[in-house]
N, C-alpha and C. Protein backbone atom coordinates (compact mmCIF):
# COMPACT_ATOMS: atom_id res chain seq x y z
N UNK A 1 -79.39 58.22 26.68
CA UNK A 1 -78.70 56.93 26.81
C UNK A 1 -78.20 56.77 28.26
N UNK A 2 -78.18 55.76 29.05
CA UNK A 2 -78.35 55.64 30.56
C UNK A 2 -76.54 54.54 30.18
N UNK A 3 -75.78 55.32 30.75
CA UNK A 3 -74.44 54.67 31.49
C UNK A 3 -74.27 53.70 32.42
N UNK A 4 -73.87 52.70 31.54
CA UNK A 4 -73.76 51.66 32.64
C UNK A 4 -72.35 51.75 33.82
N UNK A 5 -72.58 51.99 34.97
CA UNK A 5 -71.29 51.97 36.18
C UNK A 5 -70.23 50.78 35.73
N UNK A 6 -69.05 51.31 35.48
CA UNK A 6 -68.36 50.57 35.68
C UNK A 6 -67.25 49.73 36.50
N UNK A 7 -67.16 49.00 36.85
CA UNK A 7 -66.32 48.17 38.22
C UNK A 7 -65.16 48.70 37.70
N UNK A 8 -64.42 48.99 38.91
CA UNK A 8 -63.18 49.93 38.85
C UNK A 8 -61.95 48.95 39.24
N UNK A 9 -61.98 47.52 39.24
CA UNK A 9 -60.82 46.74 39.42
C UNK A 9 -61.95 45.25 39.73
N UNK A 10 -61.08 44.34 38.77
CA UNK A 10 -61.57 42.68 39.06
C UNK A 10 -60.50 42.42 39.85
N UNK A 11 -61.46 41.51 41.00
CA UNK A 11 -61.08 40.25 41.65
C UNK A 11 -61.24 38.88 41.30
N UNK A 12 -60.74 37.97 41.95
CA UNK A 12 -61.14 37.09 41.62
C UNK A 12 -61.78 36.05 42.49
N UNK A 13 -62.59 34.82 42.25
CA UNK A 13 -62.78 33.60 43.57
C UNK A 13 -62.05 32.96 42.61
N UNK A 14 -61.22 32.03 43.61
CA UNK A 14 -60.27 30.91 43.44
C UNK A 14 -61.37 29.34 43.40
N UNK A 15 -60.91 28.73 42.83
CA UNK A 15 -61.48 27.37 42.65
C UNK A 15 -60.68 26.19 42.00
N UNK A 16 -60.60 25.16 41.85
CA UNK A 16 -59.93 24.13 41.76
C UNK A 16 -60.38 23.39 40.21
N UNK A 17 -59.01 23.47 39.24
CA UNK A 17 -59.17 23.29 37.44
C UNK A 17 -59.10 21.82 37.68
N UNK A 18 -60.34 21.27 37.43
CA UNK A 18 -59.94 19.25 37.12
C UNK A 18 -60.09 19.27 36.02
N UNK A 19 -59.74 19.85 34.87
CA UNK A 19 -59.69 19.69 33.56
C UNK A 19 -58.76 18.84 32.83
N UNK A 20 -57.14 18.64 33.63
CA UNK A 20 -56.14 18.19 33.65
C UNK A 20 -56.79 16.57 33.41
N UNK A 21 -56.98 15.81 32.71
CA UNK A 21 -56.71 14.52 33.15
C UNK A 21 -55.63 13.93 33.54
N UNK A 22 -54.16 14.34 33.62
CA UNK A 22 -53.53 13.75 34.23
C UNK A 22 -52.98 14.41 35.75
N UNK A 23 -53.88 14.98 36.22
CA UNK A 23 -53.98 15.47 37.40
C UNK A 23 -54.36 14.50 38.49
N UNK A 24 -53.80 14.65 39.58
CA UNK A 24 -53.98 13.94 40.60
C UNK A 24 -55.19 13.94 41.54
N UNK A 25 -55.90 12.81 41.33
CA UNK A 25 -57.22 12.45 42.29
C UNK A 25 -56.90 11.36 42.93
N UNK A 26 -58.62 10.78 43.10
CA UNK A 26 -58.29 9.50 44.23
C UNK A 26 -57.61 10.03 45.59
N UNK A 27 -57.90 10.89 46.16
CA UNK A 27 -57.31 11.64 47.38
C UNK A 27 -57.75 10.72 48.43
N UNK A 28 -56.74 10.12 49.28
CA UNK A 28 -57.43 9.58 51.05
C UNK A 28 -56.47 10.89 51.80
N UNK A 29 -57.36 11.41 52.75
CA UNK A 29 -56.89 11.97 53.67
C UNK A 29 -56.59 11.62 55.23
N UNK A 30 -55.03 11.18 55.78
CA UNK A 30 -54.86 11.23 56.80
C UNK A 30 -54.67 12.39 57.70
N UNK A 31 -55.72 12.82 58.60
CA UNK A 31 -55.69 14.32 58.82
C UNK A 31 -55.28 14.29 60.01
N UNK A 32 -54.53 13.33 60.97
CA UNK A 32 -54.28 13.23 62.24
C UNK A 32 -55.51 13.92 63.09
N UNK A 33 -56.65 13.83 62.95
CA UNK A 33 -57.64 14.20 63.45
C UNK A 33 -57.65 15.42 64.21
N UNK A 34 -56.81 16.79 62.48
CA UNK A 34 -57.20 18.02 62.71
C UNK A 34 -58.54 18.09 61.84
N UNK A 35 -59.18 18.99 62.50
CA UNK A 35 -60.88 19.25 62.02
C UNK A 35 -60.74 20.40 61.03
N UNK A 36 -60.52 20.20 59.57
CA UNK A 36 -60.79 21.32 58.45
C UNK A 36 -61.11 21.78 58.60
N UNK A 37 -62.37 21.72 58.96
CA UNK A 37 -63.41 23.32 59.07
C UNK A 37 -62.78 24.12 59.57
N UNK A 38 -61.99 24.11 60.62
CA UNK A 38 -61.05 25.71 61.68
C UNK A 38 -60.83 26.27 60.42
N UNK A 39 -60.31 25.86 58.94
CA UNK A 39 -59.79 26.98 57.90
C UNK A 39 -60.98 28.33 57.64
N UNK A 40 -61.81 27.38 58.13
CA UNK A 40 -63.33 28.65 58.03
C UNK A 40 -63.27 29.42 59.20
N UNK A 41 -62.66 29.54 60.27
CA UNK A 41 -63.34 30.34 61.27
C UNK A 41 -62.05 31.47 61.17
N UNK A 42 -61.20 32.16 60.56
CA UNK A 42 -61.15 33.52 60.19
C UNK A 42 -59.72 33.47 61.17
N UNK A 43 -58.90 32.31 61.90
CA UNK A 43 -58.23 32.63 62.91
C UNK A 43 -56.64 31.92 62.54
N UNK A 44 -55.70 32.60 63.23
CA UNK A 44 -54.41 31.36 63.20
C UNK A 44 -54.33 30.11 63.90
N UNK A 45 -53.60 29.42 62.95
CA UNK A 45 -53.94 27.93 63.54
C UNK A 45 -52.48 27.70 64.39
N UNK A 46 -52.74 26.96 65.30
CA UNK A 46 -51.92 26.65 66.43
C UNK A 46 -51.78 25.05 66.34
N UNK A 47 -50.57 24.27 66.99
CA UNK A 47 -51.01 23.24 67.34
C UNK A 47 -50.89 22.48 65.92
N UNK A 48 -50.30 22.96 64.99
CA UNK A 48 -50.97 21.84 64.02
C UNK A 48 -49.74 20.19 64.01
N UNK A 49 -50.86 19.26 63.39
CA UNK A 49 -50.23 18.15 63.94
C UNK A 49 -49.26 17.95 62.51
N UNK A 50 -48.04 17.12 62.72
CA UNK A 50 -47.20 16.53 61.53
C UNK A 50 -47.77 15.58 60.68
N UNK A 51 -47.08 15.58 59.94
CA UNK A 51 -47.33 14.34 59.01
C UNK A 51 -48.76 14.14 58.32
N UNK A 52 -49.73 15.33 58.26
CA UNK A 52 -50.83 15.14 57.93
C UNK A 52 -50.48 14.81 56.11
N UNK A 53 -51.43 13.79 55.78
CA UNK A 53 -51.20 13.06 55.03
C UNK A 53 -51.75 12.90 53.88
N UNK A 54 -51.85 13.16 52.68
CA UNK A 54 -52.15 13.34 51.40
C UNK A 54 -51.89 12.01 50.24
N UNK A 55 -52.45 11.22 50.22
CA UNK A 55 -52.17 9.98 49.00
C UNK A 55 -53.13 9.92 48.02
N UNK A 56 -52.71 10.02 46.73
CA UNK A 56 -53.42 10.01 45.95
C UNK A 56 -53.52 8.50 45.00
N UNK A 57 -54.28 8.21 44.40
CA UNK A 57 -54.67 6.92 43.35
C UNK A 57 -54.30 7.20 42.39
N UNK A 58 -54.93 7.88 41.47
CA UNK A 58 -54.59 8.11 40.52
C UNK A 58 -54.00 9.36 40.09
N UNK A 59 -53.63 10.02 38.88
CA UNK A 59 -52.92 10.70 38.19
C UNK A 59 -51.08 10.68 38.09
N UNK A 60 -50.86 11.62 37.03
CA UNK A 60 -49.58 11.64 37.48
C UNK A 60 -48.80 13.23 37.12
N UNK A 61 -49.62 14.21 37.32
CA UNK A 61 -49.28 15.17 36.87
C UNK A 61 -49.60 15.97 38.43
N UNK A 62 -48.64 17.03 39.71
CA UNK A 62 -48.89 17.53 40.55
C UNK A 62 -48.94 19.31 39.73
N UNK A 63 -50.34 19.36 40.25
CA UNK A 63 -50.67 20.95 40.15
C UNK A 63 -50.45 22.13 40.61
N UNK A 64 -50.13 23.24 40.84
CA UNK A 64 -49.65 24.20 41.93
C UNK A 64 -51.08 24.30 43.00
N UNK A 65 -52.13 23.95 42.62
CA UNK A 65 -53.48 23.51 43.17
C UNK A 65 -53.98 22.52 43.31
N UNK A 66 -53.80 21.63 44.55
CA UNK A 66 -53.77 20.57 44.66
C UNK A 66 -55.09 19.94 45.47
N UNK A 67 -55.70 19.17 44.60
CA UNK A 67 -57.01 18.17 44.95
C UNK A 67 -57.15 17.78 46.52
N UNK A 68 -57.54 18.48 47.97
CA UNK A 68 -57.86 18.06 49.02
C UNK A 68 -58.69 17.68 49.58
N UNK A 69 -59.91 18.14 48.89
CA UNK A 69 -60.98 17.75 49.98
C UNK A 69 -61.47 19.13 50.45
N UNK A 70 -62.84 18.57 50.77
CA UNK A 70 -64.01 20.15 51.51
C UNK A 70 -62.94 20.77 52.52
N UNK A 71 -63.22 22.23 52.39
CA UNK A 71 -62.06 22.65 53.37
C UNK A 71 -60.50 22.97 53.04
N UNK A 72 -59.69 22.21 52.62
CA UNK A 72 -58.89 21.82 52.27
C UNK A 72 -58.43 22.66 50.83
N UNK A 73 -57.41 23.69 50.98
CA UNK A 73 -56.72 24.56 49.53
C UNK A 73 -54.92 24.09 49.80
N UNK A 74 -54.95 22.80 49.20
CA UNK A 74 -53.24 22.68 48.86
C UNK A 74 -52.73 23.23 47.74
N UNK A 75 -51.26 23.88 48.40
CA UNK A 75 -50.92 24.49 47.08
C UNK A 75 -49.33 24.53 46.97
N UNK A 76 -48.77 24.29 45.96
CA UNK A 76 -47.14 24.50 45.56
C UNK A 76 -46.10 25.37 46.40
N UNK A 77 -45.71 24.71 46.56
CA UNK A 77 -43.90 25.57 47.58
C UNK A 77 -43.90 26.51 46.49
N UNK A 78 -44.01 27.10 44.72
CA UNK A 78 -44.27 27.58 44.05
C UNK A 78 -45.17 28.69 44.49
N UNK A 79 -46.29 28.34 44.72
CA UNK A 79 -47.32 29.39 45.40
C UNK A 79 -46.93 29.85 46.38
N UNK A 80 -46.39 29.23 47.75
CA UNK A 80 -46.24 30.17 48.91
C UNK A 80 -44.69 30.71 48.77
N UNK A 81 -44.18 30.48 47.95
CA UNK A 81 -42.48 31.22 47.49
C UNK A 81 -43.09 33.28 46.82
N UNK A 82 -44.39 33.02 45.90
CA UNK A 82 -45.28 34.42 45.38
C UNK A 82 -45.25 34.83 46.65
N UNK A 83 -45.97 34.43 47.84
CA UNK A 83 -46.62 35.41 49.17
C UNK A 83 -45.61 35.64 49.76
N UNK A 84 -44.10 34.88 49.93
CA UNK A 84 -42.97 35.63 50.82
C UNK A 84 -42.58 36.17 49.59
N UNK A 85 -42.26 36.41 48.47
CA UNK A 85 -41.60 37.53 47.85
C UNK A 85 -41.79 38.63 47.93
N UNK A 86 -43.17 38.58 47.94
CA UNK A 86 -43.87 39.82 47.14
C UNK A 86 -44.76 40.02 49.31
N UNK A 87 -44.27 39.45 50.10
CA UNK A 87 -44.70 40.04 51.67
C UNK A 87 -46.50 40.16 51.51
N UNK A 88 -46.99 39.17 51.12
CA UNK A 88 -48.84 38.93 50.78
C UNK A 88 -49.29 38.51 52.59
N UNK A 89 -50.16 39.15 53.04
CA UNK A 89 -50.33 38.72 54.26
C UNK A 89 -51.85 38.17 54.30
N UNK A 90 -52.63 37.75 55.37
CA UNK A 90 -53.80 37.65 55.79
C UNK A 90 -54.12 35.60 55.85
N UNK A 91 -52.44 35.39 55.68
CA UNK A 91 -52.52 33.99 55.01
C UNK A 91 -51.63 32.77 55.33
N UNK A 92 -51.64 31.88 55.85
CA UNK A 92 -50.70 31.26 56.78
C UNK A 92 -50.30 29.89 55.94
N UNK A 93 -49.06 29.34 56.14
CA UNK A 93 -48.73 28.07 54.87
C UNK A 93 -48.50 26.57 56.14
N UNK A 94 -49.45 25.98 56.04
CA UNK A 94 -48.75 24.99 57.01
C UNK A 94 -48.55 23.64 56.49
N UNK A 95 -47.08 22.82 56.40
CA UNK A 95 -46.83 21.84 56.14
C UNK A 95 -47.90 20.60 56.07
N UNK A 96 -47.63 19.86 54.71
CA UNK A 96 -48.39 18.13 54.69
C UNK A 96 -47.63 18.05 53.78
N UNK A 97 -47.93 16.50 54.05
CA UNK A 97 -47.44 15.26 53.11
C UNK A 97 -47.85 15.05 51.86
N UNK A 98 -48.01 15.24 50.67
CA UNK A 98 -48.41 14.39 49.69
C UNK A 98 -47.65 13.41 48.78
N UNK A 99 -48.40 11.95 48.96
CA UNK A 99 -47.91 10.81 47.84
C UNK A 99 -48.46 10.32 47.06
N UNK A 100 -47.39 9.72 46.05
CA UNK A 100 -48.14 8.46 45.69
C UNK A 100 -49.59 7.45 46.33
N UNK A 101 -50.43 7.15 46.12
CA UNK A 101 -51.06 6.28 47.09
C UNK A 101 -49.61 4.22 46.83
N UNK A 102 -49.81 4.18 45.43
CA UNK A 102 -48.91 3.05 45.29
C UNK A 102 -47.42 2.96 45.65
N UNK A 103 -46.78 4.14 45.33
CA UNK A 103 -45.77 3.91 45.78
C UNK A 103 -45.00 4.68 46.90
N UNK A 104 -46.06 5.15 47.57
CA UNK A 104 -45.52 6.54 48.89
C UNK A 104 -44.27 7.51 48.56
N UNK A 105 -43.79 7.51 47.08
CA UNK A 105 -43.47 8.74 46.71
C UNK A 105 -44.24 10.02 47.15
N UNK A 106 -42.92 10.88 47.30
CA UNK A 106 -43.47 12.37 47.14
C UNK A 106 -43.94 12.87 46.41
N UNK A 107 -45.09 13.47 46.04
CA UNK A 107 -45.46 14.41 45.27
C UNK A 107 -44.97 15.56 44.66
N UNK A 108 -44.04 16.24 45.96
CA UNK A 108 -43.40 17.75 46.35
C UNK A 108 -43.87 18.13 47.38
N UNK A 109 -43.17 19.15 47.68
CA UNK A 109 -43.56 19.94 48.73
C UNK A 109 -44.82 20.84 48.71
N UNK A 110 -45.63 20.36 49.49
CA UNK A 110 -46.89 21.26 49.83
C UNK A 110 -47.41 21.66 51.03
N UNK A 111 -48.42 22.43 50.87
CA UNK A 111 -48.62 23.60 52.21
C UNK A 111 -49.96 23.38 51.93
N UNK A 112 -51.03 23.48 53.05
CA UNK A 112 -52.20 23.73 53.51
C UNK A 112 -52.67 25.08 53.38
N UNK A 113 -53.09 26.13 52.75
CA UNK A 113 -53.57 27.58 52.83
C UNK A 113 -54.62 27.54 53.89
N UNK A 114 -54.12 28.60 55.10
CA UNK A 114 -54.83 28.78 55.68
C UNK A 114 -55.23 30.66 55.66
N UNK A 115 -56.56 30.46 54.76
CA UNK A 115 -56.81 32.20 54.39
C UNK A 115 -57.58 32.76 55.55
N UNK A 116 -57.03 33.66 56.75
CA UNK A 116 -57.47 34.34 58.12
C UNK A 116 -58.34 35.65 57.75
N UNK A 117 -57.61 35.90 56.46
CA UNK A 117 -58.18 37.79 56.91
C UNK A 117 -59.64 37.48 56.29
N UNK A 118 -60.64 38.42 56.60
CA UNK A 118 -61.83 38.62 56.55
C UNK A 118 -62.32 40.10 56.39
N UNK A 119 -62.77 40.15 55.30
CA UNK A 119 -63.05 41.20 55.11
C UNK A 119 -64.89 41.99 54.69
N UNK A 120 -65.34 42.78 55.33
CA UNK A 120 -67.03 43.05 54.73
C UNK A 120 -66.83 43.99 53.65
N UNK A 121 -67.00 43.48 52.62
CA UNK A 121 -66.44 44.31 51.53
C UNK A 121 -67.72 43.94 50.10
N UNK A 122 -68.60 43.58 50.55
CA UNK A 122 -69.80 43.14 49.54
C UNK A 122 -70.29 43.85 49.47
N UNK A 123 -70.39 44.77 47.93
CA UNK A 123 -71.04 45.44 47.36
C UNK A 123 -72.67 45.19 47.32
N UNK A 124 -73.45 45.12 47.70
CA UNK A 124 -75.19 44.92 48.41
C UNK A 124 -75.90 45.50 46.70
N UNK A 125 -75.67 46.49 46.20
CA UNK A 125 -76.23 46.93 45.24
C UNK A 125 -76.02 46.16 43.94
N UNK A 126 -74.72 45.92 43.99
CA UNK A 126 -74.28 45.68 42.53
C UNK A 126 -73.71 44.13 42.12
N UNK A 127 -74.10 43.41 43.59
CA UNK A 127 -74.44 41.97 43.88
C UNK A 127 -75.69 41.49 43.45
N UNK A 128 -75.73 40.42 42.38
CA UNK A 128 -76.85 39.41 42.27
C UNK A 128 -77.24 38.56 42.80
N UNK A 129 -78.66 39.14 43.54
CA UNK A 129 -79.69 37.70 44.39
C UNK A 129 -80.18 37.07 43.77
N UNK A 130 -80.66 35.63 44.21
CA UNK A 130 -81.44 34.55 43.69
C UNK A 130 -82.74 35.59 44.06
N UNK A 131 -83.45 36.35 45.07
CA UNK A 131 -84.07 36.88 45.63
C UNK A 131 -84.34 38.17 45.30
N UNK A 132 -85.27 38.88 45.31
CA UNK A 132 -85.89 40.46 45.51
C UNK A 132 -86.23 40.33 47.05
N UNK A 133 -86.51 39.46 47.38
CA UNK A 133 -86.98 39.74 49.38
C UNK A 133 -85.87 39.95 50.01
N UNK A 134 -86.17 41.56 50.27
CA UNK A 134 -85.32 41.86 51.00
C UNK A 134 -84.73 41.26 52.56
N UNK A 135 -86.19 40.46 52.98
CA UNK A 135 -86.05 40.08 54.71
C UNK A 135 -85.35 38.71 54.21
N UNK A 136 -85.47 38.22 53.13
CA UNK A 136 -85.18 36.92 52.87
C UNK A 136 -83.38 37.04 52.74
N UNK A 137 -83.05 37.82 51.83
CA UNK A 137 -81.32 38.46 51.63
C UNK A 137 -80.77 38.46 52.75
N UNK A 138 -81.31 39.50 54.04
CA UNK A 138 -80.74 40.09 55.60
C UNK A 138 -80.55 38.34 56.08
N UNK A 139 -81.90 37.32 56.25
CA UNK A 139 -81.89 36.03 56.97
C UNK A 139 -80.72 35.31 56.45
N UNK A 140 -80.46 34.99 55.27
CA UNK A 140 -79.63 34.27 54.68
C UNK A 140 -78.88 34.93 53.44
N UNK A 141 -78.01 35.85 54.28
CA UNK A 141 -77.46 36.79 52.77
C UNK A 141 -75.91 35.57 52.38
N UNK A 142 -75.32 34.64 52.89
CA UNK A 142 -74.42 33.94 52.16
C UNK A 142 -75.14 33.18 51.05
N UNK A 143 -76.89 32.77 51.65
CA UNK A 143 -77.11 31.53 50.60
C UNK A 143 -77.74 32.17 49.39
N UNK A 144 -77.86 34.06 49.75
CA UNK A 144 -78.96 33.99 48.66
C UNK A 144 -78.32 35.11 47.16
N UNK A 145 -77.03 34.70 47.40
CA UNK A 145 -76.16 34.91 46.40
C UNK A 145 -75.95 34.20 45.31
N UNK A 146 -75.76 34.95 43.66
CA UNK A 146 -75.78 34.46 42.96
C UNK A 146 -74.46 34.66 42.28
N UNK A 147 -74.20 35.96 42.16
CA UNK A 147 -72.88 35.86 41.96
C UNK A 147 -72.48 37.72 42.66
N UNK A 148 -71.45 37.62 43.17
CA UNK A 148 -70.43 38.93 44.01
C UNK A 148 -70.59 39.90 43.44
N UNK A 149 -70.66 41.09 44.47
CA UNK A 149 -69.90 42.35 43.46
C UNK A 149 -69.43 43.07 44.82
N UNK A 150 -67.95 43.73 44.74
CA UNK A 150 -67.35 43.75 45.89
C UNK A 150 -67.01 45.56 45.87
N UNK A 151 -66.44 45.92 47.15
CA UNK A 151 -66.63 47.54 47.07
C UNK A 151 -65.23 47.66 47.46
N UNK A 152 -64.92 48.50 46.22
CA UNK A 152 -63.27 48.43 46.12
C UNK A 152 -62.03 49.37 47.12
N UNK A 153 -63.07 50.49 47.67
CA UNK A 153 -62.30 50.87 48.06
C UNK A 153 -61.96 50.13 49.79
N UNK A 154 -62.92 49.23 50.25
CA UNK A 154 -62.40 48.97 51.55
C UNK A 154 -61.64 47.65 51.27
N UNK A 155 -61.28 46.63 49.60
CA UNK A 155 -59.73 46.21 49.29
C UNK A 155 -58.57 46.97 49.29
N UNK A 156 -58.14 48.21 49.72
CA UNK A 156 -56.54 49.08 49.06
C UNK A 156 -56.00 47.97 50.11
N UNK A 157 -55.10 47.96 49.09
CA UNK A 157 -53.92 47.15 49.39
C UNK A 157 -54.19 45.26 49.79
N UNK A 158 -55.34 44.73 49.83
CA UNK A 158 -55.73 43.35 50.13
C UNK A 158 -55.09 42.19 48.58
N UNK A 159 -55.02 41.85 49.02
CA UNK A 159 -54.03 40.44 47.63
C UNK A 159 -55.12 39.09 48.43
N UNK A 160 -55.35 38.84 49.51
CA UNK A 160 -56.48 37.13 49.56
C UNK A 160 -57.27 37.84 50.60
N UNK A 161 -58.05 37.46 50.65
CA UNK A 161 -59.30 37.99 51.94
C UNK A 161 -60.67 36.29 51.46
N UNK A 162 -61.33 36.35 52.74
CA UNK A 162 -62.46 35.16 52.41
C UNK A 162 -63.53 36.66 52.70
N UNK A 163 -64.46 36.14 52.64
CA UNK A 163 -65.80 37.42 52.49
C UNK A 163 -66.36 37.32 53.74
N UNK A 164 -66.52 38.46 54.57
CA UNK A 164 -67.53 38.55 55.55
C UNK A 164 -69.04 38.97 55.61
N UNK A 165 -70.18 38.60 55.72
CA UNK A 165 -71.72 39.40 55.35
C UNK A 165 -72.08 39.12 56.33
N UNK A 166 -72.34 40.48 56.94
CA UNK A 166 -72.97 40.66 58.49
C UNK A 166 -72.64 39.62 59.70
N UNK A 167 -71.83 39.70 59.49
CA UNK A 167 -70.99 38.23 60.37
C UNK A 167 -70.90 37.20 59.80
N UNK A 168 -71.52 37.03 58.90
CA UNK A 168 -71.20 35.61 58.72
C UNK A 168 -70.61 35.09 57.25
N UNK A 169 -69.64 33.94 57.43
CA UNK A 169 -68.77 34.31 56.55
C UNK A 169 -69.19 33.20 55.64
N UNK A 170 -68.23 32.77 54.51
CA UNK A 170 -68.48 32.73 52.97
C UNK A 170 -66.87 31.98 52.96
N UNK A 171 -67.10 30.52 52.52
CA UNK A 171 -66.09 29.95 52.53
C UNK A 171 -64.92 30.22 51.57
N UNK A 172 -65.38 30.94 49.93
CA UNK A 172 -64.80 30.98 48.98
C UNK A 172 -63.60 31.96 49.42
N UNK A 173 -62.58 31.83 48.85
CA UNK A 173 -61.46 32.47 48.43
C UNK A 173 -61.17 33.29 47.61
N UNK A 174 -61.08 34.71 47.84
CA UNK A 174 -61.04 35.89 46.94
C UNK A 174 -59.45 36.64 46.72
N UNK A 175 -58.86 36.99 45.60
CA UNK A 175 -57.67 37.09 45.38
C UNK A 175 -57.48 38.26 44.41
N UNK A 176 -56.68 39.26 44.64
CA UNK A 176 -56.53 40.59 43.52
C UNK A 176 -56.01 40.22 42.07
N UNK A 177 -56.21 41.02 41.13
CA UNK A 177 -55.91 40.78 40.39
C UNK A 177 -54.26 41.11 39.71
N UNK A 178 -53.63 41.74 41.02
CA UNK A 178 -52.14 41.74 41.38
C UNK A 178 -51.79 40.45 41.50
N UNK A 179 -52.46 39.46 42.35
CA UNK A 179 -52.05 38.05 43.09
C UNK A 179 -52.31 37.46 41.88
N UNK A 180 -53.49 37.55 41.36
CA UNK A 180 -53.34 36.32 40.20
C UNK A 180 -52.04 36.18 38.79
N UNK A 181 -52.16 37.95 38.56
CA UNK A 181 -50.67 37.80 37.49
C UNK A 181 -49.46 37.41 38.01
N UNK A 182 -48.96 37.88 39.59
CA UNK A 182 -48.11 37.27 40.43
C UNK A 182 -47.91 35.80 40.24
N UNK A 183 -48.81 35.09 40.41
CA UNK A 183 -49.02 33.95 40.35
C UNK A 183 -48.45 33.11 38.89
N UNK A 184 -49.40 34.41 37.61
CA UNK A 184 -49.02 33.35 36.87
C UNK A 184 -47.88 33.87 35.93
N UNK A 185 -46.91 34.70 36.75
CA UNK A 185 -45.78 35.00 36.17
C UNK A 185 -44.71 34.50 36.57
N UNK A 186 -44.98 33.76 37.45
CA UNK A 186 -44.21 32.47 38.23
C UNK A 186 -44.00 31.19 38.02
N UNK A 187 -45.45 31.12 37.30
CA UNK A 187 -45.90 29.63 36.65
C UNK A 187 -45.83 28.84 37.63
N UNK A 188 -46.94 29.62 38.88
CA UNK A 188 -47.48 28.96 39.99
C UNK A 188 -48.79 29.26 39.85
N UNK A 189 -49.57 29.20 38.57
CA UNK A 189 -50.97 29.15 38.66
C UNK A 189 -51.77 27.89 37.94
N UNK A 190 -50.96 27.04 37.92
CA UNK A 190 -51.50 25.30 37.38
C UNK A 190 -52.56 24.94 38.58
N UNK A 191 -53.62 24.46 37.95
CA UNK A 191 -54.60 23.50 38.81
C UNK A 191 -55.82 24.43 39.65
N UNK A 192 -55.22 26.15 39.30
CA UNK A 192 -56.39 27.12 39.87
C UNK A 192 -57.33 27.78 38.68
N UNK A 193 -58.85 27.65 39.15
CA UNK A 193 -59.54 28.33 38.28
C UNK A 193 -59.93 29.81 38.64
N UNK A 194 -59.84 30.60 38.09
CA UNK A 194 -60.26 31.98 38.21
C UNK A 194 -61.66 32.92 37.52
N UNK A 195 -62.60 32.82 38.49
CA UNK A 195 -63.61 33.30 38.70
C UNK A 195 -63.78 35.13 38.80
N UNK A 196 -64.07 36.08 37.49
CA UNK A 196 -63.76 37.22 37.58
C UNK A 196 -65.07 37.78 38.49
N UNK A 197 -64.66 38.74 39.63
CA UNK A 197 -65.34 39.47 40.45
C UNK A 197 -65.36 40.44 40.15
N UNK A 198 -66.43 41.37 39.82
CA UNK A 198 -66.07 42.93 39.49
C UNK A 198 -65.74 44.46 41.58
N UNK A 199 -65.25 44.68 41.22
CA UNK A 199 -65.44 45.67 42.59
C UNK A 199 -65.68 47.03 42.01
N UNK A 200 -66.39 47.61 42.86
CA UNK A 200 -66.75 49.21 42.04
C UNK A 200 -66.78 50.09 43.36
């Protein structure tokens, strides 16, 4: 009988629950013409402008995961209250606005996640390709992923990291499975979906 290996701790990818119908959509973004994408390039952000601006249309229910846009992970004074308690690093909180679109009410207080640390921590073996070509995996190893498998021992001690493969990185958001009970023992995990990663 042949033993199957077993992953020695789940992670998770973070993703955004619209299951809520009374969750808030209809998003316009006033971004004072900061460029989102920088949340992808692995660095601290400097410079950031005020008043960047969040109005929503419809709903009426605010999530601890909040509807932004490509790029874009808003999340609850709730959520970034977990990362200073509990001292979570690799991860920066920077002020916006969110309203009403009708009546420029507040939403609450929210923060922009900006996730820096980067980590090469992709398990190659125990990761599923769309692919068997190997030259095809090396050319395009972000696109030719199907789903993760991560190598646990170069996470000790990591709570958020985004994924690095051979330089090049992987927009999704990866989180321990410390951070997620953190989270939802706070009842700061509304509006996030959790995607189980195995690491071995």
């Amino acid at each position: 009988m042949i033993e199957v290996e077993r992953p020695r701790a789940t992670f998770y990818k973070i993703s955004m629950d619209e299951s809520n119908p009374k969750a808030l959509t209809g998003v316009e973004v006033d971004s004072k013409g900061f460029d989102a994408s920088r949340f992808n390039h692995g660095e601290w952000i400097n410079n950031w402008p005020e008043d960047i601006t969040f109005s929503y249309a419809r709903g009426e229910y605010a999530e601890d995961h909040l509807l932004g846009g490509p790029y874009w992970e808003l999340v609850s004074e709730r959520v970034r209250q977990v990362f200073e308690r509990h001292k979570i690093s690799g991860v920066q909180f920077l002020p916006v606005k969110a309203i009403f679109k009708k009546t420029g009410k507040d939403v609450g207080k929210y923060w922009a996640m900006n996730v820096f640390q980067e980590v090469d921590s992709l398990d190659w073996v125990h990761t599923i390709w769309s692919t068997s070509d190997i030259n095809e995996i090396k050319e395009y190893p972000t696109l030719s992923i199907i789903s993760e498998a991560l190598l646990f021992d170069s996470l000790h001690e990591i709570d958020i990291f985004r994924l690095k493969i051979m330089g090049r990185k992987r927009i999704s958001i990866f989180i321990s499975g410390r951070l997620r009970e953190l989270l939802e023992e706070a009842q700061a995990a509304s509006g996030f979906l959790f995607f189980p990663i195995p690491a071995y």
